[in-house]
C-alpha atoms as a PDB file:
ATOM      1  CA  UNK A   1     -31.174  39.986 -58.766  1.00  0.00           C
ATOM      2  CA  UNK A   2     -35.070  39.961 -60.059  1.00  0.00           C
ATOM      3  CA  UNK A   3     -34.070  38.245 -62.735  1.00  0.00           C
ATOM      4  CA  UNK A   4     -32.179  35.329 -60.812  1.00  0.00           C
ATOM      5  CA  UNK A   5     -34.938  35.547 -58.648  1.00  0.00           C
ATOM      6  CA  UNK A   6     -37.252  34.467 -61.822  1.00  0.00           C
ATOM      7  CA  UNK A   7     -35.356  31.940 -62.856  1.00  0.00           C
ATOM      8  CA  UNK A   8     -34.968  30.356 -59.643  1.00  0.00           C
ATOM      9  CA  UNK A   9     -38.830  29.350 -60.201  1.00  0.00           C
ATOM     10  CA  UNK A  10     -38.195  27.389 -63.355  1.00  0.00           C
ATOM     11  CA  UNK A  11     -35.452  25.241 -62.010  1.00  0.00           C
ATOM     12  CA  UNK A  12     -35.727  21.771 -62.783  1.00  0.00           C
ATOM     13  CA  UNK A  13     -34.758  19.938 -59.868  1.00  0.00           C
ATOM     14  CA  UNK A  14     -36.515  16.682 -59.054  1.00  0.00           C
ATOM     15  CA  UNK A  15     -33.838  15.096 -57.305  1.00  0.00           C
ATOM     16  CA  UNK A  16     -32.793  17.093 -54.905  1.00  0.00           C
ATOM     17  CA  UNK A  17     -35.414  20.002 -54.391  1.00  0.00           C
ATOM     18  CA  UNK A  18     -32.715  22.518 -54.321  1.00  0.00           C
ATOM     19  CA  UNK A  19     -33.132  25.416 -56.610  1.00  0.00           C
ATOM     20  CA  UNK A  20     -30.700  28.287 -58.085  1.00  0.00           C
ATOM     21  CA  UNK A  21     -31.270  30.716 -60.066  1.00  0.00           C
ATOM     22  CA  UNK A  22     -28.402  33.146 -61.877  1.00  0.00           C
ATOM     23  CA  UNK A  23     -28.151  36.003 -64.006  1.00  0.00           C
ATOM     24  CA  UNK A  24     -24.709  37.281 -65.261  1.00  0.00           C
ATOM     25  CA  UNK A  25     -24.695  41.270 -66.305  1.00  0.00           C
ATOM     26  CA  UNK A  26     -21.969  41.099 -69.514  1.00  0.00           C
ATOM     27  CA  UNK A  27     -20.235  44.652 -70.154  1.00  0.00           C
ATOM     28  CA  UNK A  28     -22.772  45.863 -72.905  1.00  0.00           C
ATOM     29  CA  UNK A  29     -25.351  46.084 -69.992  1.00  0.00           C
ATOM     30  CA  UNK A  30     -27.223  42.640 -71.664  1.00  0.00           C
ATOM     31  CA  UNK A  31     -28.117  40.063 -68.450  1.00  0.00           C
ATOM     32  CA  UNK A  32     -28.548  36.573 -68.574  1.00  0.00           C
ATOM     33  CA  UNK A  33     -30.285  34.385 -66.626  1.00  0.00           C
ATOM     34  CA  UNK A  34     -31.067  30.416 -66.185  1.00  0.00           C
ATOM     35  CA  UNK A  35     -32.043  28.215 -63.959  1.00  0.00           C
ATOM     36  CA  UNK A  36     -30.486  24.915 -61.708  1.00  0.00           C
ATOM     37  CA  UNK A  37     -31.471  21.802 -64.417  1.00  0.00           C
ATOM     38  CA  UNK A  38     -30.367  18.445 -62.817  1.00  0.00           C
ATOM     39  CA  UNK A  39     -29.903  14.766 -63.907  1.00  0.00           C
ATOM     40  CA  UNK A  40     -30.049  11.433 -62.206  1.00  0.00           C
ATOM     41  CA  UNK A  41     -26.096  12.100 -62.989  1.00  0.00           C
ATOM     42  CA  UNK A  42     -25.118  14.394 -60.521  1.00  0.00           C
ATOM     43  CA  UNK A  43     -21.866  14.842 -62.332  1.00  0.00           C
ATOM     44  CA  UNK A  44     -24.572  16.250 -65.831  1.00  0.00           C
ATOM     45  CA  UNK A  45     -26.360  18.769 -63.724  1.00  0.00           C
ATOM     46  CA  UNK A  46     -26.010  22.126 -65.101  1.00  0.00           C
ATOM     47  CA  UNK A  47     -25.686  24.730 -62.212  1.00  0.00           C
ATOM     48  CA  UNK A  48     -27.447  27.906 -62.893  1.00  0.00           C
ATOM     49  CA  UNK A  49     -24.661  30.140 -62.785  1.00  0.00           C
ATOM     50  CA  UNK A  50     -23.299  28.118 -65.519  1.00  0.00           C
ATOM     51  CA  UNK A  51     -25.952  27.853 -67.666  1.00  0.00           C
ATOM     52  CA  UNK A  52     -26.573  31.879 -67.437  1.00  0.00           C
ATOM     53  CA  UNK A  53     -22.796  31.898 -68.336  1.00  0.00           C
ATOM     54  CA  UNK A  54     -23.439  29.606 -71.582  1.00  0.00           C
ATOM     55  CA  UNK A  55     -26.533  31.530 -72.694  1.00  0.00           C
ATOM     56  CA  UNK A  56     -24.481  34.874 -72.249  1.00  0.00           C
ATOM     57  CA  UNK A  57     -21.450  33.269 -73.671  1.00  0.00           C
ATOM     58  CA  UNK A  58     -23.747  31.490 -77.070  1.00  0.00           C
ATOM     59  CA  UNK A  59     -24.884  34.868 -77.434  1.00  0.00           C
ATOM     60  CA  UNK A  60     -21.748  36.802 -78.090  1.00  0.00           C
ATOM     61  CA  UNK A  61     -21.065  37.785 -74.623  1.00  0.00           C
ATOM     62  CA  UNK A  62     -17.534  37.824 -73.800  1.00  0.00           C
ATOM     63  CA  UNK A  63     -16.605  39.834 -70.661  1.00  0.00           C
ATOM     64  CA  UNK A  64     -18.776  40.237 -67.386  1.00  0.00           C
ATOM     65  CA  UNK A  65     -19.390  43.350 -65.016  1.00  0.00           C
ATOM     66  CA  UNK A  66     -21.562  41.196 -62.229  1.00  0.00           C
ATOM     67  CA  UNK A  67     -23.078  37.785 -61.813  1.00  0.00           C
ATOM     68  CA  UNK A  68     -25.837  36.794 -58.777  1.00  0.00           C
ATOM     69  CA  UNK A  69     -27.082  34.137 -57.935  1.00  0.00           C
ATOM     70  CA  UNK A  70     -30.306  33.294 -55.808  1.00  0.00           C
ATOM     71  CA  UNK A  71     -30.903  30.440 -53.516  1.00  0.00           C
ATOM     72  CA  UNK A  72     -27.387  29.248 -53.019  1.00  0.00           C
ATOM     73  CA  UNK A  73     -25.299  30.358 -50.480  1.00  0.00           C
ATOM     74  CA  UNK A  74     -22.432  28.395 -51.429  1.00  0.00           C
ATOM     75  CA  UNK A  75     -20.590  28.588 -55.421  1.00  0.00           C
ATOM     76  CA  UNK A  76     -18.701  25.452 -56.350  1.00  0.00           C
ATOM     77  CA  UNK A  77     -14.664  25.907 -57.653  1.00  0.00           C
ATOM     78  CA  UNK A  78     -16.138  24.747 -60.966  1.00  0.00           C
ATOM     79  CA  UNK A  79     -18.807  27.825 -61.175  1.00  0.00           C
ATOM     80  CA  UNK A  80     -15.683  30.237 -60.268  1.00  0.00           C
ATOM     81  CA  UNK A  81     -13.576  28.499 -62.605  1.00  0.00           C
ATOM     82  CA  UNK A  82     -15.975  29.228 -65.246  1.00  0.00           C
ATOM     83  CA  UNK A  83     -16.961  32.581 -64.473  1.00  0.00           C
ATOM     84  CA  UNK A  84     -13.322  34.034 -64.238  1.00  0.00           C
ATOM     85  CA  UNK A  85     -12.850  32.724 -67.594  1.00  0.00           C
ATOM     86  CA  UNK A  86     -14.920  35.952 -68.995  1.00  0.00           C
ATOM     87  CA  UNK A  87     -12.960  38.183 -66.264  1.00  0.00           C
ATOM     88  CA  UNK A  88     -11.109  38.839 -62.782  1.00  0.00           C
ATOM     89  CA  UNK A  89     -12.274  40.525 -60.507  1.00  0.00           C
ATOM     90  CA  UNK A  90     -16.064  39.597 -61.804  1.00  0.00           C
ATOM     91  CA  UNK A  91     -18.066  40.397 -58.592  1.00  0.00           C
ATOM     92  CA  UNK A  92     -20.514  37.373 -57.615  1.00  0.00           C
ATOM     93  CA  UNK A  93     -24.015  37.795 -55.248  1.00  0.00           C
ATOM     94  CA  UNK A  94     -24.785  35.000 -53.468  1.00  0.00           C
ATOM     95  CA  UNK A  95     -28.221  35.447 -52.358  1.00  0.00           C
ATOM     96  CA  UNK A  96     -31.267  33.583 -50.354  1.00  0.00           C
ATOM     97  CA  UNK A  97     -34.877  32.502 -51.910  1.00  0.00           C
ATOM     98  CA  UNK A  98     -35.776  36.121 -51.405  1.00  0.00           C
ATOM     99  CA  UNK A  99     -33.109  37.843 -53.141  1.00  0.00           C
ATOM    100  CA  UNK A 100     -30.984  39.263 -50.001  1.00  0.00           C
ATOM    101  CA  UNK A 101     -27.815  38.772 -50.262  1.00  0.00           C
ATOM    102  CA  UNK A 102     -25.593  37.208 -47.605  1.00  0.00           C
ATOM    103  CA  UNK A 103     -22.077  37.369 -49.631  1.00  0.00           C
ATOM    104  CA  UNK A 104     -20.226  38.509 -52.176  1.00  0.00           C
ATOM    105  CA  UNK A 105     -16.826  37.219 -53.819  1.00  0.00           C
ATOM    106  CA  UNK A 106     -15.075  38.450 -57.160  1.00  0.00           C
ATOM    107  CA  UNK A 107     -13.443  36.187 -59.246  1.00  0.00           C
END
């Protein structure tokens, strides 16, 4: 969670205002973590739970124990989507801008 927490600060969001930050644990114990990075495009934002998936994924990482992510109480289908690609039954925080989390779903 600290280090979704982090990344939540270095979001890049000047359209909307709304920032996430993620970090997926994969099963070597090595976490990831990124930050929301949006576009005029809405449809080319990267979410931060999928950009903490790519940077786990481009690093070798193919199987997750836990994901999180801060500031975002709600996960879109296409974050799930993604995230049960390296695993069912992945369980995913969803946390406020302080870190305490409010839900929890597995993939």
């Amino acid at each position: 969670m600290t280090l979704a927490k982090g990344a939540r600060q270095r979001a890049y969001v000047p359209h909307t205002g709304i920032a996430e930050g993620a970090a997926v644990r994969d099963t070597d114990g090595r976490t990831y973590s990124a930050a929301t990075v949006e576009n005029g495009d809405p449809a080319l934002t990267t979410s931060a739970l999928r950009g903490a998936i790519a940077a786990a994924a481009s690093s070798g990482a193919r199987s997750f124990e836990a994901a999180a992510v801060v500031g975002g109480l709600l996960v879109s289908s296409a974050d799930l989507a993604v995230l049960r690609e390296f695993g069912v039954g992945v369980p995913l925080l969803l946390a406020d801008n302080d870190g305490t989390v409010h839900h929890s779903i597995s993939t």
